[in-house]
C-alpha atoms as a PDB file:
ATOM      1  CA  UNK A   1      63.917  34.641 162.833  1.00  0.00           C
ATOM      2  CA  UNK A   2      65.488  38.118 162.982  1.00  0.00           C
ATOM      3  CA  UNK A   3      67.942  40.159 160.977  1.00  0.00           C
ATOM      4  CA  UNK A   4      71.641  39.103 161.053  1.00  0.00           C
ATOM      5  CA  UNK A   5      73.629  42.509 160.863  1.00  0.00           C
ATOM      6  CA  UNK A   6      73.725  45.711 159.198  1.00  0.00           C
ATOM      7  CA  UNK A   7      71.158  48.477 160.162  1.00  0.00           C
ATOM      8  CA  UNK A   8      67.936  46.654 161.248  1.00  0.00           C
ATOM      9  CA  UNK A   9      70.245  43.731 163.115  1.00  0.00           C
ATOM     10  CA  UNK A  10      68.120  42.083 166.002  1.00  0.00           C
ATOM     11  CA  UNK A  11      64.765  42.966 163.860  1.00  0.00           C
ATOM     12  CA  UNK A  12      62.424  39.861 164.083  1.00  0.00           C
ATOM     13  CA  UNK A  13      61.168  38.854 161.161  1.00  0.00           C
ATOM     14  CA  UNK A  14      57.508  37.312 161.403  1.00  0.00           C
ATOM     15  CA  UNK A  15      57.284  33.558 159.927  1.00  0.00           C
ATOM     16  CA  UNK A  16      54.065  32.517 158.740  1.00  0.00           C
ATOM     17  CA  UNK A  17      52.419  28.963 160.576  1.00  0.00           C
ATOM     18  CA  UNK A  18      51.033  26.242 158.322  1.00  0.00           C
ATOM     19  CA  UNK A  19      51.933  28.186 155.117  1.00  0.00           C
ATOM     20  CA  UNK A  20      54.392  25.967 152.681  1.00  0.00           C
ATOM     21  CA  UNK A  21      57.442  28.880 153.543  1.00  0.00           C
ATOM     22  CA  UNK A  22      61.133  27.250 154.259  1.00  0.00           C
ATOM     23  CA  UNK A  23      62.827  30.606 155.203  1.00  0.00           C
ATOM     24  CA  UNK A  24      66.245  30.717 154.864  1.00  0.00           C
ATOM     25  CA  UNK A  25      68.315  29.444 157.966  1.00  0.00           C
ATOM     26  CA  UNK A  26      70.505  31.725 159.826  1.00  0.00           C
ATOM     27  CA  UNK A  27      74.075  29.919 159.240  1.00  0.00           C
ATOM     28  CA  UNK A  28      72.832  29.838 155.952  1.00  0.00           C
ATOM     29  CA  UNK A  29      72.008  33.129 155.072  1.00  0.00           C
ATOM     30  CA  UNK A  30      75.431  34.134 157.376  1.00  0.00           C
ATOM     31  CA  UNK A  31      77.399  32.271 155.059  1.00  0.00           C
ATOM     32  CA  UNK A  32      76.037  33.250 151.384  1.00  0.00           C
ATOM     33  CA  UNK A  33      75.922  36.856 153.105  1.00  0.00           C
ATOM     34  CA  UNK A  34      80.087  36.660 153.742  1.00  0.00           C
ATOM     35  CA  UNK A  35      80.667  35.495 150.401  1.00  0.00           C
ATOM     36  CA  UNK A  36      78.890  38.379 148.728  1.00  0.00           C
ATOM     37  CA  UNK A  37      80.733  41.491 150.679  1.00  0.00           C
ATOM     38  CA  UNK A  38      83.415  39.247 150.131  1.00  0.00           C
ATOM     39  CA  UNK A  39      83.186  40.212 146.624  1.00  0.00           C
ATOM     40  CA  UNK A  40      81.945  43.593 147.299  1.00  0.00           C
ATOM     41  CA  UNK A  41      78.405  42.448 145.913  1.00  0.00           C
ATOM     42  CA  UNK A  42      76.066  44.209 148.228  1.00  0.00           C
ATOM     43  CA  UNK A  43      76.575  47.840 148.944  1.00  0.00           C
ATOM     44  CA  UNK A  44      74.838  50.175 147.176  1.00  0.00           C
ATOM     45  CA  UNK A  45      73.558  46.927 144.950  1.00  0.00           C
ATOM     46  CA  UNK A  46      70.169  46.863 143.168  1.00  0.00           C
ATOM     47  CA  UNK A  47      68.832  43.473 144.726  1.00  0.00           C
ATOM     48  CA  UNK A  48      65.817  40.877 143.029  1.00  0.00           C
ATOM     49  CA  UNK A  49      64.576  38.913 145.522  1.00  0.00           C
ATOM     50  CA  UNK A  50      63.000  35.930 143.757  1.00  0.00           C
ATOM     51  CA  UNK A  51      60.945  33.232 145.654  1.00  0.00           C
ATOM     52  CA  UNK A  52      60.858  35.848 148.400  1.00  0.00           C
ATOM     53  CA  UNK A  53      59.244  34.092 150.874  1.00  0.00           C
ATOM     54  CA  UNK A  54      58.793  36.321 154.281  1.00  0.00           C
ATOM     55  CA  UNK A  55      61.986  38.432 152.695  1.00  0.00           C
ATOM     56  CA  UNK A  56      64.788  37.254 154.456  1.00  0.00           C
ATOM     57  CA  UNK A  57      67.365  37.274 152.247  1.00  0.00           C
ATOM     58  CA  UNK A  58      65.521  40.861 150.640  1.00  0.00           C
ATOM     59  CA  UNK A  59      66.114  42.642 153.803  1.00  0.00           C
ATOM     60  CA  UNK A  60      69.351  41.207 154.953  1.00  0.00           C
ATOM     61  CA  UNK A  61      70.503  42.683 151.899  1.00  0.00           C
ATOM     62  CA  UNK A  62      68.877  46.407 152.664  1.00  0.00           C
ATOM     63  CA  UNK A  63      70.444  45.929 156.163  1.00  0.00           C
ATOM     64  CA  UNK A  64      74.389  45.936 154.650  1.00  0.00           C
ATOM     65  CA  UNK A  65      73.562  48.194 152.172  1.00  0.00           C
ATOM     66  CA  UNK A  66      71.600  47.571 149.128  1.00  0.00           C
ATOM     67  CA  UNK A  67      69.806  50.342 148.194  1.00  0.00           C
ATOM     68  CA  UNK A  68      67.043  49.156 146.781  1.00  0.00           C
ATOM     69  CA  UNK A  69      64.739  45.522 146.694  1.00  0.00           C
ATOM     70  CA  UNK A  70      62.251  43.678 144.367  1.00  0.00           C
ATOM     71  CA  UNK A  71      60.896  40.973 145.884  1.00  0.00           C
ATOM     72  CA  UNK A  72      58.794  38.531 143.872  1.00  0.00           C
ATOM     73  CA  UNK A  73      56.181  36.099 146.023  1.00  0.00           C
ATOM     74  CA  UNK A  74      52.933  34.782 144.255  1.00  0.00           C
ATOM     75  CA  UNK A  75      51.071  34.131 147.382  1.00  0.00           C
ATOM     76  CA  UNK A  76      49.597  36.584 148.696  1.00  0.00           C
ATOM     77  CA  UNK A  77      49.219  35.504 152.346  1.00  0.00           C
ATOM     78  CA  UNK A  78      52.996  35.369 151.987  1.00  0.00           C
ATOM     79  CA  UNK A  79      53.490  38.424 150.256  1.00  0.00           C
ATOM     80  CA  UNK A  80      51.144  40.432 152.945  1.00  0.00           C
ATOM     81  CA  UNK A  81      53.450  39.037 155.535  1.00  0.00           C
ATOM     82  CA  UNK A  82      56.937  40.041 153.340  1.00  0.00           C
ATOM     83  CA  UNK A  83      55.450  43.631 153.330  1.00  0.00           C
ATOM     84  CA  UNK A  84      54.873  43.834 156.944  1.00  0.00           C
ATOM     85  CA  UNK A  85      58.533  42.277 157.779  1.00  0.00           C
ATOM     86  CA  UNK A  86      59.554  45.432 155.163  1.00  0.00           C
ATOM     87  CA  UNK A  87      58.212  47.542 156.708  1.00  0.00           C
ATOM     88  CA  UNK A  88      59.266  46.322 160.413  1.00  0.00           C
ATOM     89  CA  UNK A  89      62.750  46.447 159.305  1.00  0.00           C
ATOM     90  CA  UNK A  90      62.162  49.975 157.911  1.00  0.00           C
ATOM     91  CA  UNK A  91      62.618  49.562 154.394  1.00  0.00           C
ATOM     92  CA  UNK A  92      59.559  50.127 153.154  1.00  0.00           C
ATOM     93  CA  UNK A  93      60.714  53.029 151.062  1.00  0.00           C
ATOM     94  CA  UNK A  94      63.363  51.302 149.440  1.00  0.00           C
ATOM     95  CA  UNK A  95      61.617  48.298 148.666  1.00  0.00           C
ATOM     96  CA  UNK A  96      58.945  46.991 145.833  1.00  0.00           C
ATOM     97  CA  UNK A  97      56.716  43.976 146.301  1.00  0.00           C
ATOM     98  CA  UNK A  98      55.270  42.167 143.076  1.00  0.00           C
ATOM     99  CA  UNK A  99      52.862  39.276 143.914  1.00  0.00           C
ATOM    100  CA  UNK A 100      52.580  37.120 140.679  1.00  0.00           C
ATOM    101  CA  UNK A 101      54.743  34.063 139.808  1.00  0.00           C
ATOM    102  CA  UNK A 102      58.662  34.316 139.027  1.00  0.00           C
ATOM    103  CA  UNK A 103      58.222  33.748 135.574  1.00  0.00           C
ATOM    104  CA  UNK A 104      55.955  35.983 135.142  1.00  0.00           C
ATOM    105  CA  UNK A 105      57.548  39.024 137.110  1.00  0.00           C
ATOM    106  CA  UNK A 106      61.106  38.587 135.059  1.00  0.00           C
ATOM    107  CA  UNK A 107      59.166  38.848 131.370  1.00  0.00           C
ATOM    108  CA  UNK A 108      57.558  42.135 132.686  1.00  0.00           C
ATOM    109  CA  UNK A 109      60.735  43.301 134.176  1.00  0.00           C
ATOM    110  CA  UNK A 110      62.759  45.782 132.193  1.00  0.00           C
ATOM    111  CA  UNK A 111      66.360  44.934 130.951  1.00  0.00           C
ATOM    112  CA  UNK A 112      66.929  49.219 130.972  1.00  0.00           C
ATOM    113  CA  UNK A 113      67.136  48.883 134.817  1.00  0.00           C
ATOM    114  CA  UNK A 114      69.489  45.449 135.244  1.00  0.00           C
ATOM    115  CA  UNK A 115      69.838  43.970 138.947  1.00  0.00           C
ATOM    116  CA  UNK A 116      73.152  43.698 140.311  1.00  0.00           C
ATOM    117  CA  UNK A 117      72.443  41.184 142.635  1.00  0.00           C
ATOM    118  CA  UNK A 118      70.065  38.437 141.981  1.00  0.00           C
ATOM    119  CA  UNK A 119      68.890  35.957 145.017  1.00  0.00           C
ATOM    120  CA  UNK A 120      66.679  32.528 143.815  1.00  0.00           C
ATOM    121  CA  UNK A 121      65.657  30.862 146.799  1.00  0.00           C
ATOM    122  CA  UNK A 122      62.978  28.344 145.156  1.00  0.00           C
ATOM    123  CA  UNK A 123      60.947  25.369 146.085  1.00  0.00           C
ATOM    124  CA  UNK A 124      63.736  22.571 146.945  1.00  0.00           C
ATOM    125  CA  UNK A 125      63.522  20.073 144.121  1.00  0.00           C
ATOM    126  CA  UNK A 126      61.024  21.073 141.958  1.00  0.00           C
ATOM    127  CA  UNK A 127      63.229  22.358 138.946  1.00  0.00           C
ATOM    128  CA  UNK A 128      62.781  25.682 138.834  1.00  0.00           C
ATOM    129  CA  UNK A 129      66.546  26.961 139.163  1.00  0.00           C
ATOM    130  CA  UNK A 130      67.190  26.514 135.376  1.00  0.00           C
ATOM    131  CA  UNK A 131      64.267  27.719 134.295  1.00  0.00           C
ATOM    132  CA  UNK A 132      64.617  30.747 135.818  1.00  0.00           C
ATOM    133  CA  UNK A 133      68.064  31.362 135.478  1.00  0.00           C
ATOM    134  CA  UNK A 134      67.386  30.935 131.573  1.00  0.00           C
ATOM    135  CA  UNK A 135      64.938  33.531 131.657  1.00  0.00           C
ATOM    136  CA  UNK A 136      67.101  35.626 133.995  1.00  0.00           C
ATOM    137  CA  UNK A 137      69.578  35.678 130.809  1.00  0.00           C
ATOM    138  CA  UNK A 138      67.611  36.141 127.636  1.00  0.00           C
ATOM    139  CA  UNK A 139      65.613  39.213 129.573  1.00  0.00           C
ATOM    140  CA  UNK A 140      68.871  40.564 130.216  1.00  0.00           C
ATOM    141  CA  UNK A 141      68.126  41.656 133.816  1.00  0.00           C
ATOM    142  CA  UNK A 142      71.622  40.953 135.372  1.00  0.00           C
ATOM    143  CA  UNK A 143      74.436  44.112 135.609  1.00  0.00           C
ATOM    144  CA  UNK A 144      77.288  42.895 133.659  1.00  0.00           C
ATOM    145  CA  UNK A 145      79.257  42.947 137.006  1.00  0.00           C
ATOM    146  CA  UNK A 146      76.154  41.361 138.762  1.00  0.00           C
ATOM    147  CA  UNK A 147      75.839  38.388 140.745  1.00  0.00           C
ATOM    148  CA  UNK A 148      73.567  35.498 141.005  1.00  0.00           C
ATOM    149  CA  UNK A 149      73.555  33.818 144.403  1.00  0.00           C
ATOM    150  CA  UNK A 150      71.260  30.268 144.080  1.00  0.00           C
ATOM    151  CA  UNK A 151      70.198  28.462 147.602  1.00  0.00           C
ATOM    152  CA  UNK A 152      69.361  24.900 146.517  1.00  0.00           C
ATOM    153  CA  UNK A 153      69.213  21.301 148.425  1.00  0.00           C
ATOM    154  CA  UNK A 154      72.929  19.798 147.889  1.00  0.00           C
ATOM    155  CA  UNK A 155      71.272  16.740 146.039  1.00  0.00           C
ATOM    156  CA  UNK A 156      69.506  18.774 143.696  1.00  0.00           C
ATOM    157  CA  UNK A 157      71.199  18.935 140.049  1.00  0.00           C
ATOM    158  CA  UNK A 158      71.903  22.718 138.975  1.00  0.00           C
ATOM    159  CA  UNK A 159      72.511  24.068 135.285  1.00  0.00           C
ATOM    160  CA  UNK A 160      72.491  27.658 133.595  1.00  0.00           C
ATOM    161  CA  UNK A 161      72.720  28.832 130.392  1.00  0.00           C
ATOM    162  CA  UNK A 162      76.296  29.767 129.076  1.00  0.00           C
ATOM    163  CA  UNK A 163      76.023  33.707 129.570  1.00  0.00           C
ATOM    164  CA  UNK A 164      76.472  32.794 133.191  1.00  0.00           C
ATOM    165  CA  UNK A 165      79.551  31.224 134.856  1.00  0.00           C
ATOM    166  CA  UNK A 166      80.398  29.617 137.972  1.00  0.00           C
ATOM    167  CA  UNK A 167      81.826  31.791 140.890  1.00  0.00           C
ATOM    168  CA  UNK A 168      81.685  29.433 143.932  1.00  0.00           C
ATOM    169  CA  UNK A 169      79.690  26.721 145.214  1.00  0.00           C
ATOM    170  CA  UNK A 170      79.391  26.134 148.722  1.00  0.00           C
ATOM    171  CA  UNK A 171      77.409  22.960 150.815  1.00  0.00           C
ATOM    172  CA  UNK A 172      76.244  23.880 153.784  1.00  0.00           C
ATOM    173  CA  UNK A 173      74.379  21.622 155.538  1.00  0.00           C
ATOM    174  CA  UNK A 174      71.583  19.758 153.782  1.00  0.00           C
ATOM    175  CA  UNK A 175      71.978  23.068 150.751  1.00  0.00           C
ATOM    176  CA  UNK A 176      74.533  24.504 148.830  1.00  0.00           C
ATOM    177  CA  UNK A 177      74.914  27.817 147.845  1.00  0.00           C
ATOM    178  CA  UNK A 178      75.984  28.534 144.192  1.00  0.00           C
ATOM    179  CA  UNK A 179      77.121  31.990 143.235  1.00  0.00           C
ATOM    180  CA  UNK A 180      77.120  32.999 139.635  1.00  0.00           C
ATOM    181  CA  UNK A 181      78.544  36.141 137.167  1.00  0.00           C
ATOM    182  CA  UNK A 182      77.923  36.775 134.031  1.00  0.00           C
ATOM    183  CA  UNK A 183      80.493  35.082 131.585  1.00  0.00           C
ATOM    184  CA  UNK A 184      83.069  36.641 129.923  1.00  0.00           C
ATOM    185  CA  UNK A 185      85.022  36.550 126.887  1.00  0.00           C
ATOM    186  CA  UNK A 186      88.313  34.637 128.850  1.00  0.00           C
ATOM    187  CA  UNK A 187      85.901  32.294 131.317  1.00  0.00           C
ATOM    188  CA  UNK A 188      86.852  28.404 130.955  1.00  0.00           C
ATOM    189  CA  UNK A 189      83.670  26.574 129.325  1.00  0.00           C
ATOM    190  CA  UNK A 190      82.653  23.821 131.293  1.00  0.00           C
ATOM    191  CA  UNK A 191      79.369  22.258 131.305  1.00  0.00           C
ATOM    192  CA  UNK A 192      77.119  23.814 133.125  1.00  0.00           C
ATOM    193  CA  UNK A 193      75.792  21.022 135.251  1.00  0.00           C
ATOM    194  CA  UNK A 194      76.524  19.939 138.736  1.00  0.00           C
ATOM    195  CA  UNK A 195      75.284  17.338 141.737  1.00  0.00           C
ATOM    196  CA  UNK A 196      76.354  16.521 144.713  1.00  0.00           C
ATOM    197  CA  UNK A 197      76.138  13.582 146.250  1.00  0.00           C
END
């Protein structure tokens, strides 16, 4: 797996055997990549990297810009790995590793230093989107012209709370990616809650 574009382009990223990991594929990460400097969402961007895995989506955003990363992994044979693909990409300095479970790392997380981009890349169908996306909101943790981008399994049922709106949604392959922003005072309500077939 290596780097798509941006300053460490062509840097391998090291993918750990026999560990329960489902980095993020490259069409995939191409795609939810174009739709954020679509929007402008990257450069210069504050990023939290949540379910980081081996830090793909973390350091693809440090390649195009981002100027800083917290990435949040609570196994540590995982996270030792993230730190090393860090560093291999040369971001070490810009980026912070926490190694404790989501939940846990966004109620320590202060709401005086908000993320402007957000990345949730969890488990496939195990629930934890809303969860966290709830908690995401009441901490506060999101700019107010932040972004969340979801990767979930295109059969798997998505809701957030109602400080959050819908962007885009986009299927690609066997997972769609589901960009949110926070709400504001003109945004149409609809509910929350989407599947695909």
């Amino acid at each position: 797996m290596r780097v798509i574009a941006g300053t460490a382009k062509g840097r391998r990223l090291r993918v750990p055997a026999g560990l329960h990991v489902r980095p993020s594929g490259a069409r995939l990460r191409e795609s939810a990549f174009g739709i954020l400097e679509h929007r402008g969402a990257i450069e210069g961007a504050r990023v939290l990297d949540l379910f980081a895995g081996t830090g793909a989506l973390g350091i693809e955003a440090l390649s195009r810009g981002a100027r800083a990363l917290v990435a949040v992994e609570q196994d540590r044979s995982v996270a030792a790995l993230l730190r090393e693909n860090v560093a291999h990409a040369g971001f070490a300095d810009r980026s912070e590793i926490s190694v404790q479970p989501v939940l846990g790392a966004l109620a320590r997380l202060s709401p005086a230093a908000p993320f402007d981009l957000v990345l949730v890349d969890p488990p496939y169908r195990e629930g934890l989107v809303a969860p966290v996306l709830e908690a995401l909101a009441a901490r506060a943790l999101l700019a107010p012209d932040g972004f969340v981008l979801v990767e979930h399994a295109r059969v798997e049922q998505v809701s957030w709370p109602a400080t959050l709106t819908l962007e885009l949604e986009r299927p690609c392959g066997d997972s769609t990616i589901t960009l949110l922003r926070p709400a504001q005072p003109d945004d149409s309500r609809e509910v929350p809650t989407h599947a695909h077939p």
